[in-house]
C-alpha atoms as a PDB file:
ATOM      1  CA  UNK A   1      45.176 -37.600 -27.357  1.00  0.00           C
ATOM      2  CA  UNK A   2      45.962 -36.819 -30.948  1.00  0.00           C
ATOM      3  CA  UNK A   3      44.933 -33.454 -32.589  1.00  0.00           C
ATOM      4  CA  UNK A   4      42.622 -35.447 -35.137  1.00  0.00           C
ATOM      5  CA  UNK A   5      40.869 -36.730 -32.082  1.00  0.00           C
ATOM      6  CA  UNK A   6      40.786 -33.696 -30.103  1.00  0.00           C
ATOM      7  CA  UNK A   7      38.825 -31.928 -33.196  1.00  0.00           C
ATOM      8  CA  UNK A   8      36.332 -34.721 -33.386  1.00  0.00           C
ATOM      9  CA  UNK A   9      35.924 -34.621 -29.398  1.00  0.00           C
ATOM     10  CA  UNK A  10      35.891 -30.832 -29.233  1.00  0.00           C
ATOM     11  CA  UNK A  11      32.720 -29.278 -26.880  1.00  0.00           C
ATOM     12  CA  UNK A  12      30.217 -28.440 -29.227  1.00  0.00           C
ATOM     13  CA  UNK A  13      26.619 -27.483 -27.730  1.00  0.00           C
ATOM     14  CA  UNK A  14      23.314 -28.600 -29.730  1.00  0.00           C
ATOM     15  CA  UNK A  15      22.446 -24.853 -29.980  1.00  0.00           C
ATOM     16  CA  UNK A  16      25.566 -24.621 -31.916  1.00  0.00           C
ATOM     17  CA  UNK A  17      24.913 -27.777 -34.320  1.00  0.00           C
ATOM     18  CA  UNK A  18      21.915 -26.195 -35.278  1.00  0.00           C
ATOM     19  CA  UNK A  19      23.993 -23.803 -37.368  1.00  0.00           C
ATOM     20  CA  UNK A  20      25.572 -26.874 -39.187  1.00  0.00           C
ATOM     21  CA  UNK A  21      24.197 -27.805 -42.607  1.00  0.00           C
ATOM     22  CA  UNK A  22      23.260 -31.562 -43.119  1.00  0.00           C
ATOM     23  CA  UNK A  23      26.222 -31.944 -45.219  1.00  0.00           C
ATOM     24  CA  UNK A  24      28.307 -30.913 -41.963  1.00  0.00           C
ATOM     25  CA  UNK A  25      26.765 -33.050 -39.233  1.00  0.00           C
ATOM     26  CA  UNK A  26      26.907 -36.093 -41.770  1.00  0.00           C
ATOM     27  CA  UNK A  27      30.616 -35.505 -42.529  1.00  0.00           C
ATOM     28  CA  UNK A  28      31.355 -34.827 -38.746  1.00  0.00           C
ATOM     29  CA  UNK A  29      29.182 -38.324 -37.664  1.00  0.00           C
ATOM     30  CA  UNK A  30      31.162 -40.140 -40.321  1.00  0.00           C
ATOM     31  CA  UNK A  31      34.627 -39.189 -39.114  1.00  0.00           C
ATOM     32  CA  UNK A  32      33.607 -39.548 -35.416  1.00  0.00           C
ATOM     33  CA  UNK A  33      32.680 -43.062 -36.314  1.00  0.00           C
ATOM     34  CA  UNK A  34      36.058 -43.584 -38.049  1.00  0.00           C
ATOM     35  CA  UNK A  35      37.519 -42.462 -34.736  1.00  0.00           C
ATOM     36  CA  UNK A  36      35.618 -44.567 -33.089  1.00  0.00           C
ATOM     37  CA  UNK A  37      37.018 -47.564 -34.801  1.00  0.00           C
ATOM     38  CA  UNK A  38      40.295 -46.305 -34.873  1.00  0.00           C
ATOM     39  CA  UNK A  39      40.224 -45.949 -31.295  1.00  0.00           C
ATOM     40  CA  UNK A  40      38.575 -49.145 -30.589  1.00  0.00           C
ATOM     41  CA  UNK A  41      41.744 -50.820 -32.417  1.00  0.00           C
ATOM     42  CA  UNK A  42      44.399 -49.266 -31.019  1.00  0.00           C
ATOM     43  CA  UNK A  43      42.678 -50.406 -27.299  1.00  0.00           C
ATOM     44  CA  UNK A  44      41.759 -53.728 -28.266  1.00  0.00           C
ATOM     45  CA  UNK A  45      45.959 -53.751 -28.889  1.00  0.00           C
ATOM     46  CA  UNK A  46      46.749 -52.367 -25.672  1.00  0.00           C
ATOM     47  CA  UNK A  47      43.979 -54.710 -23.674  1.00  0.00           C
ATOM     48  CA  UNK A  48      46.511 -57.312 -25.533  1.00  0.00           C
ATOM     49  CA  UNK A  49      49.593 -56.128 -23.972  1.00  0.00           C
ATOM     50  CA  UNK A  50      48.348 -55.933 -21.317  1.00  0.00           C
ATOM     51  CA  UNK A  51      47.070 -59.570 -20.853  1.00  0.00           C
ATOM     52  CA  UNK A  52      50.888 -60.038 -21.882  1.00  0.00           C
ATOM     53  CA  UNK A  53      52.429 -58.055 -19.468  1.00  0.00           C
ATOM     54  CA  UNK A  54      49.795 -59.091 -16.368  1.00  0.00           C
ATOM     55  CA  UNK A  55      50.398 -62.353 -17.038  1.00  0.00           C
ATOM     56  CA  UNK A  56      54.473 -62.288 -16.561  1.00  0.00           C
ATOM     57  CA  UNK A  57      53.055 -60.302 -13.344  1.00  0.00           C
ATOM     58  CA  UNK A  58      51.066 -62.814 -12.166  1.00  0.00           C
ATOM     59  CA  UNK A  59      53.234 -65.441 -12.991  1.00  0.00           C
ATOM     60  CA  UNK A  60      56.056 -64.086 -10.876  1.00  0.00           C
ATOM     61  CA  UNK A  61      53.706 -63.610  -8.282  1.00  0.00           C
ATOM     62  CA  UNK A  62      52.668 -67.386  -8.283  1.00  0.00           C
ATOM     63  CA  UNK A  63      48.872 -66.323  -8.643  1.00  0.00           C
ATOM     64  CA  UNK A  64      49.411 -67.508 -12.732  1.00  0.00           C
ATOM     65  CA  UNK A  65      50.400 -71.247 -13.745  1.00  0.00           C
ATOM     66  CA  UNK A  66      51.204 -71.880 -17.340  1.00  0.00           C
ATOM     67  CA  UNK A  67      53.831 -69.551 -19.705  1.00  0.00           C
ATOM     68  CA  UNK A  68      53.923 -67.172 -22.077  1.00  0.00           C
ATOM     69  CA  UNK A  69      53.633 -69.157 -24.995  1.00  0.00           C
ATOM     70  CA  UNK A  70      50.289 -70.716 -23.771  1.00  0.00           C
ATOM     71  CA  UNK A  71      48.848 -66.834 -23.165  1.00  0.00           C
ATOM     72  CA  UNK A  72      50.185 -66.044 -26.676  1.00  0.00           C
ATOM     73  CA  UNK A  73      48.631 -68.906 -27.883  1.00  0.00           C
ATOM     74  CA  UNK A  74      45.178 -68.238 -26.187  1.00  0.00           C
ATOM     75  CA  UNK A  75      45.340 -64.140 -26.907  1.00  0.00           C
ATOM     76  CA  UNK A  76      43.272 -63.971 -29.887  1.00  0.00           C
ATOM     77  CA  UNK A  77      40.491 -65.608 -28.045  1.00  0.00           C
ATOM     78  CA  UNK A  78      41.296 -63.200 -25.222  1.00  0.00           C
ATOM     79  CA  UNK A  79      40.806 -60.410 -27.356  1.00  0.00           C
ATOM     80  CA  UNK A  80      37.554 -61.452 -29.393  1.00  0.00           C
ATOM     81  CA  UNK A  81      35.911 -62.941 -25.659  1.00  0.00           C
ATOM     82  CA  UNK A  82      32.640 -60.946 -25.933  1.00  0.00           C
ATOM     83  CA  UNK A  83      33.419 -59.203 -28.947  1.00  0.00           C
ATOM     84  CA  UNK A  84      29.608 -60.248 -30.845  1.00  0.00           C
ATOM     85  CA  UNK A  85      27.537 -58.829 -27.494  1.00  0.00           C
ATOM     86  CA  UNK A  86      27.802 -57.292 -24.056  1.00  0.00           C
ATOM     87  CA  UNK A  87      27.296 -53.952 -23.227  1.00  0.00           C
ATOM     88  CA  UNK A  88      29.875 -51.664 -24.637  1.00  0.00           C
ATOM     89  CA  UNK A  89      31.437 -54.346 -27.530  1.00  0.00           C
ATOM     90  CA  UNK A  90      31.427 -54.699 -30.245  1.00  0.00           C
ATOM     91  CA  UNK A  91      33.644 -56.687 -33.567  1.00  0.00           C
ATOM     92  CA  UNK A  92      36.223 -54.215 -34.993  1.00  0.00           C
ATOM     93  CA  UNK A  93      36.470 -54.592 -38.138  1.00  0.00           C
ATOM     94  CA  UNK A  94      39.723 -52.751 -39.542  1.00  0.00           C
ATOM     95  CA  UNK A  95      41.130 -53.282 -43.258  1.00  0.00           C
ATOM     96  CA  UNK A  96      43.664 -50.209 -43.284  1.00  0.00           C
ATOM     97  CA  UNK A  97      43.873 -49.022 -39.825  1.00  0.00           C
ATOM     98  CA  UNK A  98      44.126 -45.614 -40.824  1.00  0.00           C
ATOM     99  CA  UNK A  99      46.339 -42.294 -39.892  1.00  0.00           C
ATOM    100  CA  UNK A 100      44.913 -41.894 -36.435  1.00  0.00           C
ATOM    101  CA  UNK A 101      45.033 -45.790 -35.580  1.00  0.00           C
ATOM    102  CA  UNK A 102      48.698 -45.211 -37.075  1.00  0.00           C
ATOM    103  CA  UNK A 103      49.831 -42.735 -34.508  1.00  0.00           C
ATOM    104  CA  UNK A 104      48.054 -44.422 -31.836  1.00  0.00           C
ATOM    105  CA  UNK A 105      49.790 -47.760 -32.267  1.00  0.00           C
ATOM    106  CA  UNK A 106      52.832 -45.550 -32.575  1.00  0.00           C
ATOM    107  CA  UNK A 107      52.200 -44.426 -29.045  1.00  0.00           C
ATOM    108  CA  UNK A 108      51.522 -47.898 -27.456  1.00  0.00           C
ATOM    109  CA  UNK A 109      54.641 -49.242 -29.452  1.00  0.00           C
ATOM    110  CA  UNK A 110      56.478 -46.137 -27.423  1.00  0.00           C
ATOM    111  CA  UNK A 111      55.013 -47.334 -23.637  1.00  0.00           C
ATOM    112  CA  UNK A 112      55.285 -51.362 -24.916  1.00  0.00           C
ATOM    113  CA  UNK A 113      56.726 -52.217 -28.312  1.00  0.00           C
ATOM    114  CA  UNK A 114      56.696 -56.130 -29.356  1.00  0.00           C
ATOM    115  CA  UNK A 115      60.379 -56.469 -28.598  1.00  0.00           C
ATOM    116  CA  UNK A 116      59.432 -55.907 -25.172  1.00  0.00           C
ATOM    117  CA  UNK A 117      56.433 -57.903 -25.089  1.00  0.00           C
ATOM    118  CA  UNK A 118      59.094 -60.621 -26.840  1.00  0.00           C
ATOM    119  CA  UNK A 119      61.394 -60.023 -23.597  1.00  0.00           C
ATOM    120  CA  UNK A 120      58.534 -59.395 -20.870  1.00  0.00           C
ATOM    121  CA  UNK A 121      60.219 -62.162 -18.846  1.00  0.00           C
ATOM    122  CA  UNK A 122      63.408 -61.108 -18.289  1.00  0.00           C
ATOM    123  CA  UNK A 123      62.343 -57.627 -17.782  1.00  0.00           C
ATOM    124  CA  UNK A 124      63.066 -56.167 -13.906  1.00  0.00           C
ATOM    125  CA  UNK A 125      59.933 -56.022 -11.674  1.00  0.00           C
ATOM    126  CA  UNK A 126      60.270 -52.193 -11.286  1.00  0.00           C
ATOM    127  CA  UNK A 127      60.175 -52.008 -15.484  1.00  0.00           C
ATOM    128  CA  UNK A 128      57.615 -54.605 -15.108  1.00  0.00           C
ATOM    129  CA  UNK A 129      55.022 -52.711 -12.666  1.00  0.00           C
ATOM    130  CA  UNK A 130      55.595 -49.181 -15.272  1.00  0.00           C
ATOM    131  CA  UNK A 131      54.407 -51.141 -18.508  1.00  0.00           C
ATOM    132  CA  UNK A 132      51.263 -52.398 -16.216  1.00  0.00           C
ATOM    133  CA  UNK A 133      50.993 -48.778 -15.147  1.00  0.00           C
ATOM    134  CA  UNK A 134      51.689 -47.229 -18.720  1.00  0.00           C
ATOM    135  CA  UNK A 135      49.615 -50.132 -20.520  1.00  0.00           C
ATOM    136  CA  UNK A 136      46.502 -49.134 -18.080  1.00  0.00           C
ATOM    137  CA  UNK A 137      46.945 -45.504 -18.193  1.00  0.00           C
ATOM    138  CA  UNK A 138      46.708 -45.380 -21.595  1.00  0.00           C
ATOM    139  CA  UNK A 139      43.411 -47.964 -22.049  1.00  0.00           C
ATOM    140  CA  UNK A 140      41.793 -45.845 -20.085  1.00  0.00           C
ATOM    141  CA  UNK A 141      42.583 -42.599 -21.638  1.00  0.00           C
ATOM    142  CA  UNK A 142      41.499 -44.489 -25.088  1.00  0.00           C
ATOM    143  CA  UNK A 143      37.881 -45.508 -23.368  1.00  0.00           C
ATOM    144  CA  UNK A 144      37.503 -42.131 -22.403  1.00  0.00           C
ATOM    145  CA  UNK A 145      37.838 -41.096 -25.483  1.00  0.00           C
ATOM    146  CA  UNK A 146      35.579 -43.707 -26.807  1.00  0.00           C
ATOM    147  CA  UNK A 147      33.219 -42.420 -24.588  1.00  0.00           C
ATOM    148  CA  UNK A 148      34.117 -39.262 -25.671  1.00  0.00           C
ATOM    149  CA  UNK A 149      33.018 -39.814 -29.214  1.00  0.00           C
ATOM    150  CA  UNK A 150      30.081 -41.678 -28.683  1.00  0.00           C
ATOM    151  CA  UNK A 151      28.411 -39.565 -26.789  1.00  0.00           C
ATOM    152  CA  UNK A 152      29.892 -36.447 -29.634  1.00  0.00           C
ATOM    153  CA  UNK A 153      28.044 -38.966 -32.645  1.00  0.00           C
ATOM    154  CA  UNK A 154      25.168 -39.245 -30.261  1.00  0.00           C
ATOM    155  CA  UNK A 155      24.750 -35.240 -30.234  1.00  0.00           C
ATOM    156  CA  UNK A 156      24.750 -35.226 -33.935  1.00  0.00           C
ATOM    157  CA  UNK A 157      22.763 -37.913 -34.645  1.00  0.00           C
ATOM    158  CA  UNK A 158      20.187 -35.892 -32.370  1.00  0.00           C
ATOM    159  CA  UNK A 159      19.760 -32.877 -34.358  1.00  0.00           C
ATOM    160  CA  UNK A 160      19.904 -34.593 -37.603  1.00  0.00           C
ATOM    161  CA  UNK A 161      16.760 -36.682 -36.098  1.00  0.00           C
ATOM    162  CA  UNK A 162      15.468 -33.383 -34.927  1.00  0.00           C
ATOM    163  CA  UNK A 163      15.691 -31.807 -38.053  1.00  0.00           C
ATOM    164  CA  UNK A 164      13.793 -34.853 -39.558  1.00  0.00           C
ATOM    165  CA  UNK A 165      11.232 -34.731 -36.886  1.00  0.00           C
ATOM    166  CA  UNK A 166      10.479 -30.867 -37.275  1.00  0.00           C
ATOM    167  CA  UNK A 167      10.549 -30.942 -40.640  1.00  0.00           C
ATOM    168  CA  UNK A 168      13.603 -28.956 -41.407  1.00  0.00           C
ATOM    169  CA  UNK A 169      14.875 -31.806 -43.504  1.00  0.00           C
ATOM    170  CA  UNK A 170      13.427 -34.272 -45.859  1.00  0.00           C
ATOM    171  CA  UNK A 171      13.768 -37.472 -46.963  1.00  0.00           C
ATOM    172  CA  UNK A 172      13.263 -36.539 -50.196  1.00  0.00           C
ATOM    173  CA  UNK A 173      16.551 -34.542 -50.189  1.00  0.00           C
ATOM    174  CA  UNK A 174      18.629 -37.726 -49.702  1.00  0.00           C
ATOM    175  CA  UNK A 175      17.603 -39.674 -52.896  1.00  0.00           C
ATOM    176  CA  UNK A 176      18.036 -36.041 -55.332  1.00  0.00           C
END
């Protein structure tokens, strides 16, 4: 994980927030959900290279008909498929990725850069199995920290409710 991420994911107990001023748990919401998104591109890319890299797999296996071109063809579908509903999804909508999408991509372009993706089928099946391993390995450490920061907004939208709800913060203070 990156440093950036690590701060925003960092064990903080509610007892603690309630030390924070408003201004704080706003500021630290808003960058977790910046994170968030940040994260969520950088896995919808790896999901993608993954389908790639599966698919040369499974095609070598015989358990795949068609080629590459028709999976590259059909991956933006692949990667929106549920996108507007399910449990979990969501549309990411990204304009300028960001610093922390930045050195994420940076580290999926290290495990699985587009040249290889470009070359996936003449790549050896021991090179092969280590981008499905790498590729995996590293989707999973970006849903965990996903998780990770959902459940950290989910804490500080909590005691900004409870402040709301006891009355140790206004509405009023928001439109001043």
């Amino acid at each position: 994980m990156i440093p950036e991420l690590e701060a925003l994911v960092a064990d903080t107990t509610s007892e603690a927030l309630a030390d924070w001023t408003m201004d704080r748990l706003r500021s630290v919401r808003a960058e977790c959900a910046a994170g968030e998104t940040a994260v969520s591109f950088a896995r919808r890319l790896s999901q993608g290279r993954l389908d790639i890299v599966g698919h040369e797999v499974g095609r070598r296996s015989g358990t795949v008909t068609g080629d590459l071109n028709e999976l590259l063809f059909e991956l933006p579908d692949i990667l929106t498929d549920g996108a507007g509903g399910g449990a979990g999804t969501r549309r990411v909508t990204v304009e300028d990725p960001g610093p922390v999408a930045e050195a994420l991509v940076a580290r999926l372009d290290a495990i699985a850069s587009p040249s290889d993706l470009a070359g996936v089928a003449e790549l050896d099946d021991d090179r092969l199995g280590g981008l499905v391993n790498e590729l995996g390995e590293f989707e999973r450490s970006l849903s965990g920290t996903r998780r990770a920061l959902f459940d950290r907004i989910d804490l500080l939208q909590g005691e900004i409710a409870r402040r709301y709800r006891d009355g140790e913060a206004s509405v009023d203070s928001l439109l001043s």
